[in-house]
N, C-alpha and C. Protein backbone atom coordinates (compact mmCIF):
# COMPACT_ATOMS: atom_id res chain seq x y z
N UNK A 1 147.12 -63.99 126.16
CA UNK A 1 146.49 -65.22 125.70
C UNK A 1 146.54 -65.26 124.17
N UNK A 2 146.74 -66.54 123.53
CA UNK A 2 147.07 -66.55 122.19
C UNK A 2 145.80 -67.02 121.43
N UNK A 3 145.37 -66.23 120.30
CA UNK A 3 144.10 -66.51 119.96
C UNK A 3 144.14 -68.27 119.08
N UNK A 4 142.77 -68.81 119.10
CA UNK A 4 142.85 -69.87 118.42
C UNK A 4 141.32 -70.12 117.92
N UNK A 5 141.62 -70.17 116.60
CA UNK A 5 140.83 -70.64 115.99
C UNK A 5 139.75 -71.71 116.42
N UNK A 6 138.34 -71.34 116.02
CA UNK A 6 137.16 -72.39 116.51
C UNK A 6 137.79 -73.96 115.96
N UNK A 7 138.33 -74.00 115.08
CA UNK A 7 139.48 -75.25 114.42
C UNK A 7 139.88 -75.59 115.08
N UNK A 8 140.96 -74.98 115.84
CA UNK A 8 142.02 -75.36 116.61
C UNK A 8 141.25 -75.83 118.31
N UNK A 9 140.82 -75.05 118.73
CA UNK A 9 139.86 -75.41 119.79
C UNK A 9 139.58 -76.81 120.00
N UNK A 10 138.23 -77.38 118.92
CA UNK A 10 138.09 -78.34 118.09
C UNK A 10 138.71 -79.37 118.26
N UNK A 11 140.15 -79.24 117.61
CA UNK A 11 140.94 -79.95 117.20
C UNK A 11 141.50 -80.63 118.62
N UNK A 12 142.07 -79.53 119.22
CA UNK A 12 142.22 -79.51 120.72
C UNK A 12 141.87 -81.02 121.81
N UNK A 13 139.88 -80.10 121.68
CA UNK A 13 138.90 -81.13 122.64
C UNK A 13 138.81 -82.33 122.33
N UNK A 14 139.39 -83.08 120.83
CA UNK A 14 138.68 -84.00 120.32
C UNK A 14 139.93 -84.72 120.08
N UNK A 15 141.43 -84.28 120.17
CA UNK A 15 142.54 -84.56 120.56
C UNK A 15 142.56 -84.95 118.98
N UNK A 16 142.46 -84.23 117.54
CA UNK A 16 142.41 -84.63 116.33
C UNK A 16 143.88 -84.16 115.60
N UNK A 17 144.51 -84.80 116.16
CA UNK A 17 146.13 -83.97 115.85
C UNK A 17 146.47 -84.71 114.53
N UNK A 18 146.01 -86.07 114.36
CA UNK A 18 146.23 -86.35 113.45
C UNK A 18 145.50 -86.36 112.29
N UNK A 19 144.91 -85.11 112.01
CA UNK A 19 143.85 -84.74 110.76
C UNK A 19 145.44 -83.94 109.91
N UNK A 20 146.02 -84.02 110.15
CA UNK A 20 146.93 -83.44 109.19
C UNK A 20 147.13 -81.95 109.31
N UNK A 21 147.72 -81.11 108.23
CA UNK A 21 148.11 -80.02 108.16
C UNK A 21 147.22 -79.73 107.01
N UNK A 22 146.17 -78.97 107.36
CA UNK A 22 144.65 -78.70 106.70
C UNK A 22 145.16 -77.46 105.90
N UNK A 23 146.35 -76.60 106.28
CA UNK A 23 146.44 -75.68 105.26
C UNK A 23 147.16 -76.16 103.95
N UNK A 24 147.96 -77.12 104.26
CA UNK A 24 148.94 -77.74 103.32
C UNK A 24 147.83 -78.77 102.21
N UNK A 25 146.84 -79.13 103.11
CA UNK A 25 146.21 -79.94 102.60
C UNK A 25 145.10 -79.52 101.04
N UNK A 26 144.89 -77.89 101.66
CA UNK A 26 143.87 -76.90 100.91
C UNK A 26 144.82 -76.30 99.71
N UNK A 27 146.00 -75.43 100.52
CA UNK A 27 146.86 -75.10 99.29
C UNK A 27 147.36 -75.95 98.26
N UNK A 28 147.35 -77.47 98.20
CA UNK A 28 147.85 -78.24 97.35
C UNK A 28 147.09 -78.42 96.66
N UNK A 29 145.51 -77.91 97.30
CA UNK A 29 144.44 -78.93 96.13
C UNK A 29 144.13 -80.09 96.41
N UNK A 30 144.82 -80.88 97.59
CA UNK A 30 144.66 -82.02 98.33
C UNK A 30 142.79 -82.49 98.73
N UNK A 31 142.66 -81.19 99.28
CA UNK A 31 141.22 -81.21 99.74
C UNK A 31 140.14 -79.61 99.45
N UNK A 32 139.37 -79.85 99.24
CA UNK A 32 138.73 -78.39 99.14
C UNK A 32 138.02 -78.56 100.83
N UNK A 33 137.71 -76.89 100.72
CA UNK A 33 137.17 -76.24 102.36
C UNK A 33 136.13 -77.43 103.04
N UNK A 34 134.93 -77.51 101.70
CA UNK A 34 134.49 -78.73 102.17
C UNK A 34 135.07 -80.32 102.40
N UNK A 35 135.65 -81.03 101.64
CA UNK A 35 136.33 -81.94 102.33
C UNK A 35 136.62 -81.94 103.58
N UNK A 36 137.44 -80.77 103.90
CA UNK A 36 138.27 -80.19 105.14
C UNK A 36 136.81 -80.48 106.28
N UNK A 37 135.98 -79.62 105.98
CA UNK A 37 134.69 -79.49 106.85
C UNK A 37 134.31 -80.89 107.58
N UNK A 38 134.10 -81.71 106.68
CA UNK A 38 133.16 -82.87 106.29
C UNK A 38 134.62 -83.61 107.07
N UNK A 39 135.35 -84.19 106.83
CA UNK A 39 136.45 -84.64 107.60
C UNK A 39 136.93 -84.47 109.05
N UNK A 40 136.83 -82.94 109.50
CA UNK A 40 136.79 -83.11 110.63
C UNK A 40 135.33 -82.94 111.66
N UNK A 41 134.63 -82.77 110.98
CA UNK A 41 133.26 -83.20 111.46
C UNK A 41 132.58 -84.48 112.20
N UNK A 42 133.53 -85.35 110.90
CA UNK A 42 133.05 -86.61 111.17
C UNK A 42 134.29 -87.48 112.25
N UNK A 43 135.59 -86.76 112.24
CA UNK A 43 136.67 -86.85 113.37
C UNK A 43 136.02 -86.43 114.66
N UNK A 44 135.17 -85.13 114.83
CA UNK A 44 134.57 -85.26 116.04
C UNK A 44 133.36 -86.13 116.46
N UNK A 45 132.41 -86.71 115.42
CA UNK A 45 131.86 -87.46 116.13
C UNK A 45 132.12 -88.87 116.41
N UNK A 46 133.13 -89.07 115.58
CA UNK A 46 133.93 -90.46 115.92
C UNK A 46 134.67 -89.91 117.45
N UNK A 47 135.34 -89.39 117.37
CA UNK A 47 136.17 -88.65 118.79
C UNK A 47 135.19 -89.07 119.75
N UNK A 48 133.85 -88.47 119.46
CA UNK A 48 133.00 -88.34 120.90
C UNK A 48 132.66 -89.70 121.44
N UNK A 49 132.24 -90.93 119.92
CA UNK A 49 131.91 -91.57 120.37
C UNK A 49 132.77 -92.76 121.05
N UNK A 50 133.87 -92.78 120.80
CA UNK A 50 135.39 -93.43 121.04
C UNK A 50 135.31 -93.03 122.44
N UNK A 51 135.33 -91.81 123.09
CA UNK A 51 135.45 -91.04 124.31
C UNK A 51 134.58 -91.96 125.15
N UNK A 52 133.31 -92.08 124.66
CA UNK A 52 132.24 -92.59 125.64
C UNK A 52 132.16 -93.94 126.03
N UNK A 53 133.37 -94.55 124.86
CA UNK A 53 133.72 -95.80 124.97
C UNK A 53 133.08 -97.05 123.88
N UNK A 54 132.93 -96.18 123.15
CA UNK A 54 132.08 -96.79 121.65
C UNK A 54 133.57 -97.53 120.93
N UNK A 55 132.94 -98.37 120.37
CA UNK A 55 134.07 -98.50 119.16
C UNK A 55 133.54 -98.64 117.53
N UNK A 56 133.21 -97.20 116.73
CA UNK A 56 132.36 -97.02 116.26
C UNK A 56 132.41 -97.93 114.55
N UNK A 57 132.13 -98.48 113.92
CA UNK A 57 132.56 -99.20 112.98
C UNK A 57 132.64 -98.30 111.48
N UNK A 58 133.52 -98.56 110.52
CA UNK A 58 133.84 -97.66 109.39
C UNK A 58 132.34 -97.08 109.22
N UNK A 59 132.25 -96.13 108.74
CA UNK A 59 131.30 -95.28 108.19
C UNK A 59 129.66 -95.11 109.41
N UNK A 60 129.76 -95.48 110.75
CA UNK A 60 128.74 -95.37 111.68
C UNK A 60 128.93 -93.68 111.87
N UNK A 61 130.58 -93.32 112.62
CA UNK A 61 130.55 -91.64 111.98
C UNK A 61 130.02 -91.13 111.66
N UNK A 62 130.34 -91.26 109.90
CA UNK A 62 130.19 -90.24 109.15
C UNK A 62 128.18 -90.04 108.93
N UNK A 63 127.89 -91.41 109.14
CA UNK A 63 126.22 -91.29 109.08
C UNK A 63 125.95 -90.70 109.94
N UNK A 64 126.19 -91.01 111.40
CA UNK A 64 126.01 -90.11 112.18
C UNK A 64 125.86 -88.44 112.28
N UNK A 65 126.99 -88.17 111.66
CA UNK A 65 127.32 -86.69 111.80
C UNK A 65 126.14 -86.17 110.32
N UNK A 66 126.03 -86.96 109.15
CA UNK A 66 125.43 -86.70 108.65
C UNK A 66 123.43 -86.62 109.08
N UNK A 67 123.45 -87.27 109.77
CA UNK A 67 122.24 -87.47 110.42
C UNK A 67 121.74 -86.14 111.56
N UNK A 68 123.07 -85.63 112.47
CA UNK A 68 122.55 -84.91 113.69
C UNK A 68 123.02 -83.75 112.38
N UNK A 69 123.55 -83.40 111.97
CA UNK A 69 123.61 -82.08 111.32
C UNK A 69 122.77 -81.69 110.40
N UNK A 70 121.73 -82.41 109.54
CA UNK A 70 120.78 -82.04 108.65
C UNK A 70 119.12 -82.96 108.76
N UNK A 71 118.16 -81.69 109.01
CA UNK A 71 116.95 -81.83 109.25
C UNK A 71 116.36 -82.68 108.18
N UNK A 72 117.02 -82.77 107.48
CA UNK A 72 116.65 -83.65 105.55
C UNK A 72 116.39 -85.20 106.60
N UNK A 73 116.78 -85.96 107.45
CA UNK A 73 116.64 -86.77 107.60
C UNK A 73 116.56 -86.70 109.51
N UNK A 74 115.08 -86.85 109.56
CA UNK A 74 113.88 -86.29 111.25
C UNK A 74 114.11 -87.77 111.80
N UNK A 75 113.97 -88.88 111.22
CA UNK A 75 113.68 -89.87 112.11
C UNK A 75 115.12 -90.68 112.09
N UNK A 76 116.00 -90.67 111.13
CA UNK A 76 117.81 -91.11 111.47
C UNK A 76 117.77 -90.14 112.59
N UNK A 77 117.48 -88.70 112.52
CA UNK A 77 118.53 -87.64 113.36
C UNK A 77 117.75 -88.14 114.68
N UNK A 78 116.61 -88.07 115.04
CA UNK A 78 116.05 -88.59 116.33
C UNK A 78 116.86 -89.77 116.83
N UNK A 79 116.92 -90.75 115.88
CA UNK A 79 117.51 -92.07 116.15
C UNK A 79 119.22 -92.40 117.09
N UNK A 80 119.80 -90.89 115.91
CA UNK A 80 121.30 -90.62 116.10
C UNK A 80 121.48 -89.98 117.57
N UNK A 81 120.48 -89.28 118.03
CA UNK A 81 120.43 -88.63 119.21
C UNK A 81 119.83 -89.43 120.60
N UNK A 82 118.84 -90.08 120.17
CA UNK A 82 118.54 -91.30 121.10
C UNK A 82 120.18 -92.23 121.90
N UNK A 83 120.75 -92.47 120.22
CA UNK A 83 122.04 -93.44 120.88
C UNK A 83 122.89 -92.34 121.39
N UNK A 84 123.14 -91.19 121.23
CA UNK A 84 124.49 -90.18 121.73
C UNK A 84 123.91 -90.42 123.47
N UNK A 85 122.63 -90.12 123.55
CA UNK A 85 122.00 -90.18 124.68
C UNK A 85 122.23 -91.18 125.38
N UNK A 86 122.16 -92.34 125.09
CA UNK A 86 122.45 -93.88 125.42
C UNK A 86 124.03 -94.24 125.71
N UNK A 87 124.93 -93.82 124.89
CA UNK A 87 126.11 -94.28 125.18
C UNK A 87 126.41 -92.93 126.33
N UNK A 88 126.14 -91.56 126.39
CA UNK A 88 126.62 -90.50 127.63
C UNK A 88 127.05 -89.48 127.22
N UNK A 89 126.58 -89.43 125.54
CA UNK A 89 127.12 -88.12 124.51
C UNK A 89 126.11 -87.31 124.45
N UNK A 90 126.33 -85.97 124.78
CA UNK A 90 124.86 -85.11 124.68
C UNK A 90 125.15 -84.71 123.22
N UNK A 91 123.63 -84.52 122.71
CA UNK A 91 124.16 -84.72 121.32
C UNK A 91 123.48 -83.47 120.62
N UNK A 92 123.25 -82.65 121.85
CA UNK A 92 122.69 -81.30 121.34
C UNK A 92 124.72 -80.27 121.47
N UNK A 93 125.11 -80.72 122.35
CA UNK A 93 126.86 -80.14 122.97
C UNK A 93 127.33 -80.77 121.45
N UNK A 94 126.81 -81.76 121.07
CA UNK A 94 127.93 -82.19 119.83
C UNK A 94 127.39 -81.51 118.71
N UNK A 95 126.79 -81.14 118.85
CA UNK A 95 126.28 -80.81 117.15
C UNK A 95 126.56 -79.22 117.51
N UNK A 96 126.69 -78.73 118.41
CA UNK A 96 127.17 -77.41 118.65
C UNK A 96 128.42 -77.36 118.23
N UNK A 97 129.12 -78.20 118.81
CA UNK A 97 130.86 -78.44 118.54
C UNK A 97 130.87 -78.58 117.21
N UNK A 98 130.36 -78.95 116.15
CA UNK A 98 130.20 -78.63 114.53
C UNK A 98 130.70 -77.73 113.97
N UNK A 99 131.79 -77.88 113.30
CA UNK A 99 132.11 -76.58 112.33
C UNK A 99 131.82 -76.69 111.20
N UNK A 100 131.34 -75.15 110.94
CA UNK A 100 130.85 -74.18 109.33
C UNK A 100 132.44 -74.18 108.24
N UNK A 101 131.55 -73.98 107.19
CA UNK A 101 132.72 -73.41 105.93
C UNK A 101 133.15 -72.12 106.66
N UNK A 102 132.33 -70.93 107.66
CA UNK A 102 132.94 -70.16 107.73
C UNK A 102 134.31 -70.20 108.93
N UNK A 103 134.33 -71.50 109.82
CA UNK A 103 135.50 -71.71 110.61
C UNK A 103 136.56 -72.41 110.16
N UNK A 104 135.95 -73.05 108.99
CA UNK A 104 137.22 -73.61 108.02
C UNK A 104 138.22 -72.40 107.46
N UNK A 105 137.26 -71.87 106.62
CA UNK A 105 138.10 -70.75 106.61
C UNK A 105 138.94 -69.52 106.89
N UNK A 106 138.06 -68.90 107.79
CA UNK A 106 139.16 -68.75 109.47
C UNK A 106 140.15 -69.23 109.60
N UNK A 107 140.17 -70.42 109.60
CA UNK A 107 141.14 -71.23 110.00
C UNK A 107 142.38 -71.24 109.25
N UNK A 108 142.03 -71.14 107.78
CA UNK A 108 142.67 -71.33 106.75
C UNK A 108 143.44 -70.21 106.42
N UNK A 109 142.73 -68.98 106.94
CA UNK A 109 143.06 -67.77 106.18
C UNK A 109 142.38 -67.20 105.04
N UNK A 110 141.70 -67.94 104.90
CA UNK A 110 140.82 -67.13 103.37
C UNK A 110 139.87 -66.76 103.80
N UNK A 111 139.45 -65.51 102.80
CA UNK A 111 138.42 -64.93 102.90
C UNK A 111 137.03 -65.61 102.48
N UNK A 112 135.70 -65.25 103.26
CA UNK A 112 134.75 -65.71 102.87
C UNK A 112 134.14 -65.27 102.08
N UNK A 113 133.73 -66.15 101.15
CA UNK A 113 133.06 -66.16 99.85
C UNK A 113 131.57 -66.65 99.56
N UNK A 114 130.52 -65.58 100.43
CA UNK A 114 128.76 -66.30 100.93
C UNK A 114 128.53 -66.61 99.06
N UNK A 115 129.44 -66.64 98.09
CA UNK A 115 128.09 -67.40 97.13
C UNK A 115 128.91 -68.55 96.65
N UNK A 116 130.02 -69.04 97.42
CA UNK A 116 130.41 -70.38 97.41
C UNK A 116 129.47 -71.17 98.47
């Protein structure tokens, strides 16, 4: 069995083939780890919600993902989880499916750096 990255997995379930070539993207300077992060983050919760049959409008995403991933905002993230619930997205499975700087980098090949 051929190993694959929590990325690639990811990338896989959420059918995100067209996020580009994330190493090409990092080595150029194109994007830093975070970009990378934050990009396909918000590819999976657009993914999920597309899946469930949403058609999610520019930037509903990225609030989204910003909403179920940080406690900074209790009554959006309740809100964001109410609708995952509503359209047939469990939205505790999605926020699991979330990747860290440390699977970006994995992914990437670089070593981790805890005081970046």
């Amino acid at each position: 069995m051929t190993y694959r990255s929590r990325v690639q997995r990811r990338i896989d379930k959420y059918d995100l083939e067209d996020v580009g070539d994330l190493k090409y993207q990092y080595q150029t300077g194109e994007k830093t780890v975070k970009e990378i992060k934050h990009q396909l983050n918000i590819a999976i919760v657009e993914a999920a919600m597309v899946d469930a049959g949403e058609d999610p409008n520019p930037g509903e995403a990225k609030y989204n993902y910003e909403y179920i991933r940080d406690d900074q905002y209790p009554k959006e993230r309740q809100l964001a989880f109410r609708r995952f619930r509503e359209i047939g997205v469990d939205p505790e499975a999605l926020e699991s499916d979330l990747l860290f700087r440390e699977h970006i980098e994995n992914h990437l090949g670089i070593e981790h750096d805890p005081m970046k």
